[in-house]
Protein backbone atom coordinates (compact mmCIF):
# COMPACT_ATOMS: atom_id res chain seq x y z
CA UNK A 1 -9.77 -34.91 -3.72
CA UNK A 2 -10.66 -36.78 -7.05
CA UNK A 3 -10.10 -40.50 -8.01
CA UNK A 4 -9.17 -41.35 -10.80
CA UNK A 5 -12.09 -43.64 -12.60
CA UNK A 6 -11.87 -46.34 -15.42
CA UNK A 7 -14.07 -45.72 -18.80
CA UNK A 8 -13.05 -42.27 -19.22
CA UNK A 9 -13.60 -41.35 -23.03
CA UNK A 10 -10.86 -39.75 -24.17
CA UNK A 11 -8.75 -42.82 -23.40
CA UNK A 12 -10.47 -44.86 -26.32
CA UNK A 13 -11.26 -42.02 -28.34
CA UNK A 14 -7.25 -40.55 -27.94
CA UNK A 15 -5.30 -43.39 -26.36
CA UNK A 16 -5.09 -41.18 -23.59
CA UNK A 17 -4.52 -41.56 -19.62
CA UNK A 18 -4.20 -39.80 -16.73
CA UNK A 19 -0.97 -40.76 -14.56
CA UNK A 20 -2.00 -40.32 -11.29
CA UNK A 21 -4.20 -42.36 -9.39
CA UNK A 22 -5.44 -38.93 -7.02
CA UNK A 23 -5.76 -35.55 -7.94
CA UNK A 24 -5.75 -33.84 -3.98
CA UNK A 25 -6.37 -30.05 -3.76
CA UNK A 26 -4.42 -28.68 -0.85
CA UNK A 27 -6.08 -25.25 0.66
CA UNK A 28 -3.80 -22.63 1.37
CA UNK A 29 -4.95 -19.31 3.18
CA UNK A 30 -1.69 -17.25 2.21
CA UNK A 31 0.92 -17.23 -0.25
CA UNK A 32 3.67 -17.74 2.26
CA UNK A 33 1.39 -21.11 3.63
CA UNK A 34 1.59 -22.32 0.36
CA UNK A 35 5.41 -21.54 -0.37
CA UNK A 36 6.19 -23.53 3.31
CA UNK A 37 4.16 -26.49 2.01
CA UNK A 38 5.94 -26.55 -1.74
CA UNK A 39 9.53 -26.43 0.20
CA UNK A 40 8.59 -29.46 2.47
CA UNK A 41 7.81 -31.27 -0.16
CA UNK A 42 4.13 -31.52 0.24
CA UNK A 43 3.10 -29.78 -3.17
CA UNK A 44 3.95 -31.09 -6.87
CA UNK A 45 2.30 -28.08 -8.50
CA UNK A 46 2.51 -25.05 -7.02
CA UNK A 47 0.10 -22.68 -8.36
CA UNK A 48 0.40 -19.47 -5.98
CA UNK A 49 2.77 -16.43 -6.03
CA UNK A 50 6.47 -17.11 -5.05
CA UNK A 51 9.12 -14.75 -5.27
CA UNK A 52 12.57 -15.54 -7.59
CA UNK A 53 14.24 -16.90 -4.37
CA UNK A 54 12.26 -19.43 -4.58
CA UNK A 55 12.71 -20.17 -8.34
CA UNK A 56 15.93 -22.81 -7.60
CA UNK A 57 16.70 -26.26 -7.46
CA UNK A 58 14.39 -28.99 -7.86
CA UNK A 59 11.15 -26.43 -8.49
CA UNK A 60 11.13 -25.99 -12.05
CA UNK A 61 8.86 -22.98 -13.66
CA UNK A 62 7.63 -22.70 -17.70
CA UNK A 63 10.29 -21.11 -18.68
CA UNK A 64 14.21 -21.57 -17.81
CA UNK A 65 14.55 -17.85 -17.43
CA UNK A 66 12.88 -14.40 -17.14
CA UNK A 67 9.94 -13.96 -17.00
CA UNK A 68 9.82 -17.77 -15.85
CA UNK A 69 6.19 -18.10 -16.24
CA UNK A 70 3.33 -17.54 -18.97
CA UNK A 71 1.37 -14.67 -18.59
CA UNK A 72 -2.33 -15.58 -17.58
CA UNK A 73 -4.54 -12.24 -17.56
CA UNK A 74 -4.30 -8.71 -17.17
CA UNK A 75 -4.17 -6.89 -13.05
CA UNK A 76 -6.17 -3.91 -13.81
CA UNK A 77 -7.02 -0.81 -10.69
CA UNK A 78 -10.53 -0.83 -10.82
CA UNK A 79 -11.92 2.42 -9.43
CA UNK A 80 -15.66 2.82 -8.21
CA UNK A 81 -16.91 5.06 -10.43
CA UNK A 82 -20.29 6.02 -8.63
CA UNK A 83 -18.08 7.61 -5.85
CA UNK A 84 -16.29 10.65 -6.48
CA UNK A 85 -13.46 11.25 -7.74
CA UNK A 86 -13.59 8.59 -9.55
CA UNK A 87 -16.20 9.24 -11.27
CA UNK A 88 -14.65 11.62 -13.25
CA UNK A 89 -12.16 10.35 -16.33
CA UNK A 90 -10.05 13.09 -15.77
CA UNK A 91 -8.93 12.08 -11.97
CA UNK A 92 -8.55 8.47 -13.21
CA UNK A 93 -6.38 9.47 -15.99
CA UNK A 94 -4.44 11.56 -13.43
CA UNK A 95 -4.30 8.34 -11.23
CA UNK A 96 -3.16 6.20 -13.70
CA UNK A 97 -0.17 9.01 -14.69
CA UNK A 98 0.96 8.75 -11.32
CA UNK A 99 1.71 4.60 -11.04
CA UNK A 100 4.98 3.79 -10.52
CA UNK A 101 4.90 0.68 -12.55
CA UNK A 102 8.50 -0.30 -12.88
CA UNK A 103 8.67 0.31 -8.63
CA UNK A 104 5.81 -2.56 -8.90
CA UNK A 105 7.75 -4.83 -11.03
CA UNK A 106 10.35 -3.97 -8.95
CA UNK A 107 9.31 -4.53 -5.26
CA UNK A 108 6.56 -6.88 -5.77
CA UNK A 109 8.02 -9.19 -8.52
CA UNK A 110 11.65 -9.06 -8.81
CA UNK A 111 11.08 -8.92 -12.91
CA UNK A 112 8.58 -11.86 -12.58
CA UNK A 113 5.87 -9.80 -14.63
CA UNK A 114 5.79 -7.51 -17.46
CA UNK A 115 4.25 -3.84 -17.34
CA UNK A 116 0.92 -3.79 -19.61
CA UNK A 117 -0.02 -2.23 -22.56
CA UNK A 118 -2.34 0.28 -21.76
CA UNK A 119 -5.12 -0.90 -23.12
CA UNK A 120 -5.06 -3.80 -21.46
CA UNK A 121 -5.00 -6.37 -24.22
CA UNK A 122 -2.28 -9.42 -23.73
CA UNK A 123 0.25 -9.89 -25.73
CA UNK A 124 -1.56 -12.63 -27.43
CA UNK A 125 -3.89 -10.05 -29.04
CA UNK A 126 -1.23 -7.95 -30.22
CA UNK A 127 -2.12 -7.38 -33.01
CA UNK A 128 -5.76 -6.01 -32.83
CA UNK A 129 -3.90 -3.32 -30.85
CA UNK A 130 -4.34 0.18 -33.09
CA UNK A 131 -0.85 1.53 -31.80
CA UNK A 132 -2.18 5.32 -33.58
CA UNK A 133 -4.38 5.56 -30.78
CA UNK A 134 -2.24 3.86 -27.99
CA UNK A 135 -0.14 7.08 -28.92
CA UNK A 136 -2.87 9.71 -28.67
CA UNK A 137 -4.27 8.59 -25.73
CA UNK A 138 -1.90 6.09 -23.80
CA UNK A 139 -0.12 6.51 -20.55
CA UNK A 140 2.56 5.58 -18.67
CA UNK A 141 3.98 6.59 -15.18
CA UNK A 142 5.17 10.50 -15.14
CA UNK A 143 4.53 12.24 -11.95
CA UNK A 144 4.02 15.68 -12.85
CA UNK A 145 1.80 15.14 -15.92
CA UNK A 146 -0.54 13.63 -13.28
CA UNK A 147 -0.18 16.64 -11.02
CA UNK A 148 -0.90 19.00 -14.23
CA UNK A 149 -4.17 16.71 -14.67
CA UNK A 150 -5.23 17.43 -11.53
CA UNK A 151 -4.33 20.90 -11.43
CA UNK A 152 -6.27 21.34 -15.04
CA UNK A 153 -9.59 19.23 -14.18
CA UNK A 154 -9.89 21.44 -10.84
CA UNK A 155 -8.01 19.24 -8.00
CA UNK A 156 -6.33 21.62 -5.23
CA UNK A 157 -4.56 21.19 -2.07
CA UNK A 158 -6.71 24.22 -0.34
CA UNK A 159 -5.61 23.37 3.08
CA UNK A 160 -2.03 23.01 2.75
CA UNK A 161 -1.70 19.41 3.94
CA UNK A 162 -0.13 17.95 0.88
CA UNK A 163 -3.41 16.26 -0.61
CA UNK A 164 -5.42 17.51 -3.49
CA UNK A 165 -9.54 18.29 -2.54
CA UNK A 166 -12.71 17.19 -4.48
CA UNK A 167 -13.65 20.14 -6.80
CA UNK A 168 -16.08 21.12 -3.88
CA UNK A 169 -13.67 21.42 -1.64
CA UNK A 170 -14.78 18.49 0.46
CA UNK A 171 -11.61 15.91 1.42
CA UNK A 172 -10.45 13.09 -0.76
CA UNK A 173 -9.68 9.92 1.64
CA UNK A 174 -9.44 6.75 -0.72
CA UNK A 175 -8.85 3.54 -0.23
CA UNK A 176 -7.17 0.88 -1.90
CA UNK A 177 -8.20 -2.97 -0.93
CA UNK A 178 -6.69 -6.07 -2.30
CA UNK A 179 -7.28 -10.11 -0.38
CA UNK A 180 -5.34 -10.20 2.89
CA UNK A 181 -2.62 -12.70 2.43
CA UNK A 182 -2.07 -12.44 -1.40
CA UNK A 183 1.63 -10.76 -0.59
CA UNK A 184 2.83 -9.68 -4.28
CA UNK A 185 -0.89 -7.61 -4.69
CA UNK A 186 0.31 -6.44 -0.80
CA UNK A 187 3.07 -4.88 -1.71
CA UNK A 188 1.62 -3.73 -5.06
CA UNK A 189 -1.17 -1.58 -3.77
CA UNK A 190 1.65 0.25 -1.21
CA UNK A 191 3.43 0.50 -4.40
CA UNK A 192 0.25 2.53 -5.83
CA UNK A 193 -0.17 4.34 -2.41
CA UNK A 194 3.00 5.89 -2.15
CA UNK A 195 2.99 6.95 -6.05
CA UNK A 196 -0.37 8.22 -5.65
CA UNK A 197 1.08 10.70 -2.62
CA UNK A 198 3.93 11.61 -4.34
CA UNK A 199 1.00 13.59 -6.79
CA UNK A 200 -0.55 14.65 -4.16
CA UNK A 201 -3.71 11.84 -3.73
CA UNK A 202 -4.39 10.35 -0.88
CA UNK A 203 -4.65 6.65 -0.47
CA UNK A 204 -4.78 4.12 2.10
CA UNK A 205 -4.21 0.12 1.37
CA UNK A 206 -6.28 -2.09 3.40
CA UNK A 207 -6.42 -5.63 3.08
CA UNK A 208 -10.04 -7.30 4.28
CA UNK A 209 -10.10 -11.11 4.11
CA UNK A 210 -11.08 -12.40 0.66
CA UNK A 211 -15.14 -13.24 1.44
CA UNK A 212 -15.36 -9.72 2.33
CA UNK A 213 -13.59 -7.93 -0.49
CA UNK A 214 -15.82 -10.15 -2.88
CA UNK A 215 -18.89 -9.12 -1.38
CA UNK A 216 -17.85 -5.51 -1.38
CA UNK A 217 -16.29 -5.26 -4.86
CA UNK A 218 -19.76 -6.57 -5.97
CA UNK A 219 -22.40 -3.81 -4.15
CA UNK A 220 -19.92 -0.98 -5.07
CA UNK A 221 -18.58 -0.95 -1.44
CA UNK A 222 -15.02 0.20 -2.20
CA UNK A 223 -13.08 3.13 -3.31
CA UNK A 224 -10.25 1.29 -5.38
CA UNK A 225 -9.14 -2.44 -6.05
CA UNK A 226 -7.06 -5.04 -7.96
CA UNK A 227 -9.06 -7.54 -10.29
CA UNK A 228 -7.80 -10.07 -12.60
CA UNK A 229 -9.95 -12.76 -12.49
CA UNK A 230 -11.05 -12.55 -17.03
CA UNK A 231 -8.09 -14.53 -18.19
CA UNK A 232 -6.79 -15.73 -21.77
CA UNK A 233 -8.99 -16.50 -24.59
CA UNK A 234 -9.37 -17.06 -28.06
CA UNK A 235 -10.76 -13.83 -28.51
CA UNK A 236 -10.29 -10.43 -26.93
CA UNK A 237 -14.28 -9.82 -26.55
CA UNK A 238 -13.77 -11.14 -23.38
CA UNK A 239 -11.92 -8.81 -21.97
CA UNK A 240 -14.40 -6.02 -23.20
CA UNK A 241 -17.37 -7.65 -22.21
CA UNK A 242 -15.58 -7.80 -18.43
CA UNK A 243 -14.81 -4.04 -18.75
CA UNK A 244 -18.47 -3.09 -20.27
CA UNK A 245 -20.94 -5.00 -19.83
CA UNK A 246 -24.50 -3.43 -19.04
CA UNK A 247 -26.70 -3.76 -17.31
CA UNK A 248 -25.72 -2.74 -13.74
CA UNK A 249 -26.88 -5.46 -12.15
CA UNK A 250 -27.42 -4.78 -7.58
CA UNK A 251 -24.23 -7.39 -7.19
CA UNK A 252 -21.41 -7.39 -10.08
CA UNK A 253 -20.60 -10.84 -9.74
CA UNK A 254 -18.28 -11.35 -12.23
CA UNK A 255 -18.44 -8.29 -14.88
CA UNK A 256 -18.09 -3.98 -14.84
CA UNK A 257 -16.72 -4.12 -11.23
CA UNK A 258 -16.49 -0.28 -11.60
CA UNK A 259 -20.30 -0.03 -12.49
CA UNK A 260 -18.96 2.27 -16.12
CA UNK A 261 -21.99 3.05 -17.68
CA UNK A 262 -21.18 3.80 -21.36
CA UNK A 263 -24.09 1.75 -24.04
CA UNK A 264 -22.22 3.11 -26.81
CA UNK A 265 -19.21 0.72 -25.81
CA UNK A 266 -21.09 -1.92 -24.77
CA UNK A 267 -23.40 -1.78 -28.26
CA UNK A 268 -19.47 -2.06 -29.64
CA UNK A 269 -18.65 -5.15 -27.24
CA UNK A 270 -22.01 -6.94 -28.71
CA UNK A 271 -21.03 -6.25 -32.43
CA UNK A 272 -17.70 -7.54 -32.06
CA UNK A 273 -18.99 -10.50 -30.62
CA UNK A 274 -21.34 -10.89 -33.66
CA UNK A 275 -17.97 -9.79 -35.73
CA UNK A 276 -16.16 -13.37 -37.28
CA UNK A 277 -12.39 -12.53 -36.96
CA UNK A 278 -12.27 -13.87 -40.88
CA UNK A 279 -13.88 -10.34 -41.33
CA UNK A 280 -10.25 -8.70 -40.35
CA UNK A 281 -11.24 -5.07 -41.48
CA UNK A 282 -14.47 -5.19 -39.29
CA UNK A 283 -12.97 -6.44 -37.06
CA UNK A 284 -10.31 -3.81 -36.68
CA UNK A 285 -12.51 -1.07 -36.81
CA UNK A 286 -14.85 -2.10 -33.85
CA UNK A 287 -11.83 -3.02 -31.77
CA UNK A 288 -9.95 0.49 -32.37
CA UNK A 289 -13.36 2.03 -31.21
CA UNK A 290 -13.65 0.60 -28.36
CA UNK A 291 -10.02 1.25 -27.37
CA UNK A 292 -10.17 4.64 -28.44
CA UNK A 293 -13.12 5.05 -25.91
CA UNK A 294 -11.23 2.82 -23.35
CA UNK A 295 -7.90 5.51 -23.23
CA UNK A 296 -10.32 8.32 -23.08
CA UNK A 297 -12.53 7.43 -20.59
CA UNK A 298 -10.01 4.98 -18.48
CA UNK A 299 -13.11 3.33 -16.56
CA UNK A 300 -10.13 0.50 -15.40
CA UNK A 301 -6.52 0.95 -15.47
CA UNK A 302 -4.09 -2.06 -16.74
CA UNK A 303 -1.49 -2.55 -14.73
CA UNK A 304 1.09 -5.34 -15.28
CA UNK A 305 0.30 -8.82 -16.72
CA UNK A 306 -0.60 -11.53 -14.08
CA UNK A 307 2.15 -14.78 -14.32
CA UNK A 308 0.45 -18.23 -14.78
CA UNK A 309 2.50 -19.19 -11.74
CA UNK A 310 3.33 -22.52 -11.91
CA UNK A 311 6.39 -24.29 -9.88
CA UNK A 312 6.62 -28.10 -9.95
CA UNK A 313 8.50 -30.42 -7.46
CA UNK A 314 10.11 -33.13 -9.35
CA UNK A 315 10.78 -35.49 -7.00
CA UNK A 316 7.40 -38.05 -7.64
CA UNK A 317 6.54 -36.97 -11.32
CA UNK A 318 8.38 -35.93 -14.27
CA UNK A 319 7.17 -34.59 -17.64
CA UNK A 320 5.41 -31.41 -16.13
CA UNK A 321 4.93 -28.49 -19.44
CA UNK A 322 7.89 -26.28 -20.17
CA UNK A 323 8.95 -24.04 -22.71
CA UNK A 324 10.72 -26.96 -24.53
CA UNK A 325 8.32 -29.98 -23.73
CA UNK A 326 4.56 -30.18 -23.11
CA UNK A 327 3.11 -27.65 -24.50
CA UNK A 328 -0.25 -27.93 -22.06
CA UNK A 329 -1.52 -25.12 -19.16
CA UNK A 330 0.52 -25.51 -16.44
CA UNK A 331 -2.22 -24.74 -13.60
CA UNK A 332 -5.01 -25.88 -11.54
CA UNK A 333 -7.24 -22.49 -11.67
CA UNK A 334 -10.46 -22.44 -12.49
CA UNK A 335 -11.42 -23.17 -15.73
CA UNK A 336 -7.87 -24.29 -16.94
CA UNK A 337 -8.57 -28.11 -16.95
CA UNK A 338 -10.27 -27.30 -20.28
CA UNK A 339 -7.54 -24.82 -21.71
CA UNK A 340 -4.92 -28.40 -21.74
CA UNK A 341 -4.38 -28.90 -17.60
CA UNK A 342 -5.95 -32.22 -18.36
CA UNK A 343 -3.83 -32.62 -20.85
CA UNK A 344 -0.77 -31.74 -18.56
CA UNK A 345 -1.87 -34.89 -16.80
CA UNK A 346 -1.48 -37.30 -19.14
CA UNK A 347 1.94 -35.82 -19.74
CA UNK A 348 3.38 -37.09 -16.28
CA UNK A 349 5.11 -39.93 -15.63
CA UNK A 350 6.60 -41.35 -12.21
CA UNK A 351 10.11 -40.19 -11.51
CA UNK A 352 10.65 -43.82 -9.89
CA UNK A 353 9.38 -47.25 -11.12
């Protein structure tokens, strides 16, 4: 909980104020806890997964309509690439053939989220996107190119059970973890299961608690998971540095979940950092390399871009950001008080004197 204290700066410096008195973070375990909580009335912003039922009435979203929320960052399948298959590009280009995306968008968002561009980049960076090589070397969900992948880079079903074999002819038993609770990811990863089958890989979901997945995403305990957690920014070095970044450290805390070693692409990520975006020809060129070695290699695969969810109960405060008001970050996640979520707070007003 945090009180609200007198002498803050920015209400000399900007004549402004935050409305409320508290600011009280409620912890919910699940999705589905939270939801229950928002419909008694015990949450103003709601910033967990809901599904469109619950997009009615008082709870009011970004946007009026579809896709009711902003998008926040990119879901990507990160696969461990020190354990094989997937440490070869061809399996994870076969892999990422054989998504069903719009059966994702489908089952475990009702049209809530938008498929991504396969290279990963948001929609706000649209326009470093080098659509000449999104061509060449893009994908998008076709079942039997992935089996022809397979089939090509040496994957067989040798034993007849309906499931491809390592080149070696030793079984290939994957599995596919995303945070227990976190229902939309839940049904996504099923989603990715049952696509993944249909080409003839085998894949398990599981879904540890989130402590553990952390701790095994980070010493390369895992065969295949769901990240999202490098969001917006003003530049799209971010995202590269999340995908590239070297060295491989014993625990990837926050970076290269999928332990890709590639220095040529990270050399890339460091120039474009040094790289002002004034310079729009340099620029380009360092961001079409590094997507052209992005769809070649496919060390992560996007997936569908993550909704800033955001529903507010208007019963206590009024003036919450929409589409056509506030303009501020509707959300509480980390590091969003200083992309305008403090500003959202000196937006609202009491919906009673």
């Amino acid at each position: 909980m945090w009180k609200k204290r007198n002498g803050w700066w920015a209400s000399k410096a900007l004549g402004l104020n935050v409305a409320p008195t508290y600011v009280v973070d409620i912890k919910n375990g699940t999705n589905a806890a939270a939801l229950s909580n928002l419909l008694a009335g015990n949450i103003d912003l709601f910033n967990n997964f809901a599904p469109k039922t619950a997009i009615k009435g008082k709870f009011k979203t970004f946007f009026n309509g579809a896709p009711y929320h902003l998008g926040a960052n990119t879901t990507w399948l990160f696969p461990n690439t020190t354990k094989k298959p997937m440490n070869d590009k061809n399996f994870r280009r076969a892999l990422a053939f054989s998504i069903n995306m719009n059966q994702i968008l489908d089952k475990a968002y009702q049209g809530l989220v938008n498929k991504a561009s396969p290279t990963g980049l948001l929609p706000i960076w649209d326009k470093y996107v080098n659509q000449k090589v999104v061509k060449q070397y893009g994908f998008s969900y076709n079942a039997a190119t992935a089996k022809k992948i397979l089939a090509d880079a040496g994957y067989k079903d040798t034993n007849g059970d309906g499931f491809v074999e390592n080149k070696d002819g030793s079984p290939i038993d994957l599995k596919i973890i995303c945070p227990n609770g976190w229902s939309d990811w839940m049904t996504s990863i099923q989603v990715i299961a049952d696509s993944a089958k249909a080409v003839g890989i085998k894949i398990t979901p599981e879904f540890p608690e989130y402590g553990t997945l952390v701790d095994d995403r980070g010493h390369a305990n895992y065969d295949l998971l769901l990240g999202n957690d490098r969001q917006y920014s003003n530049t799209p070095w971010t995202y590269y540095q999340y995908i590239f970044q070297l060295p491989i450290q014993k625990n990837q805390t926050t970076v290269n979940y999928e332990r890709y070693t590639n220095q040529t692409a990270w050399n890339l990520v460091k120039q474009l950092d040094k790289t002002p975006t004034t310079n729009k020809a340099a620029y380009q060129a360092t961001m079409s390399k590094l997507q052209t070695i992005f769809l070649q290699d496919l060390p992560a695969i996007p997936l569908w871009y993550n909704g800033m969810w955001s529903m507010v109960n208007t019963q206590y405060w009024t003036g919450w950001p929409s589409s056509t008001g506030s303009q501020s970050t509707p959300t509480s996640w980390r590091n969003y008080w200083q992309m305008t979520a403090i500003d959202m707070l000196t937006k609202l007003k009491p919906a009673r004197a």
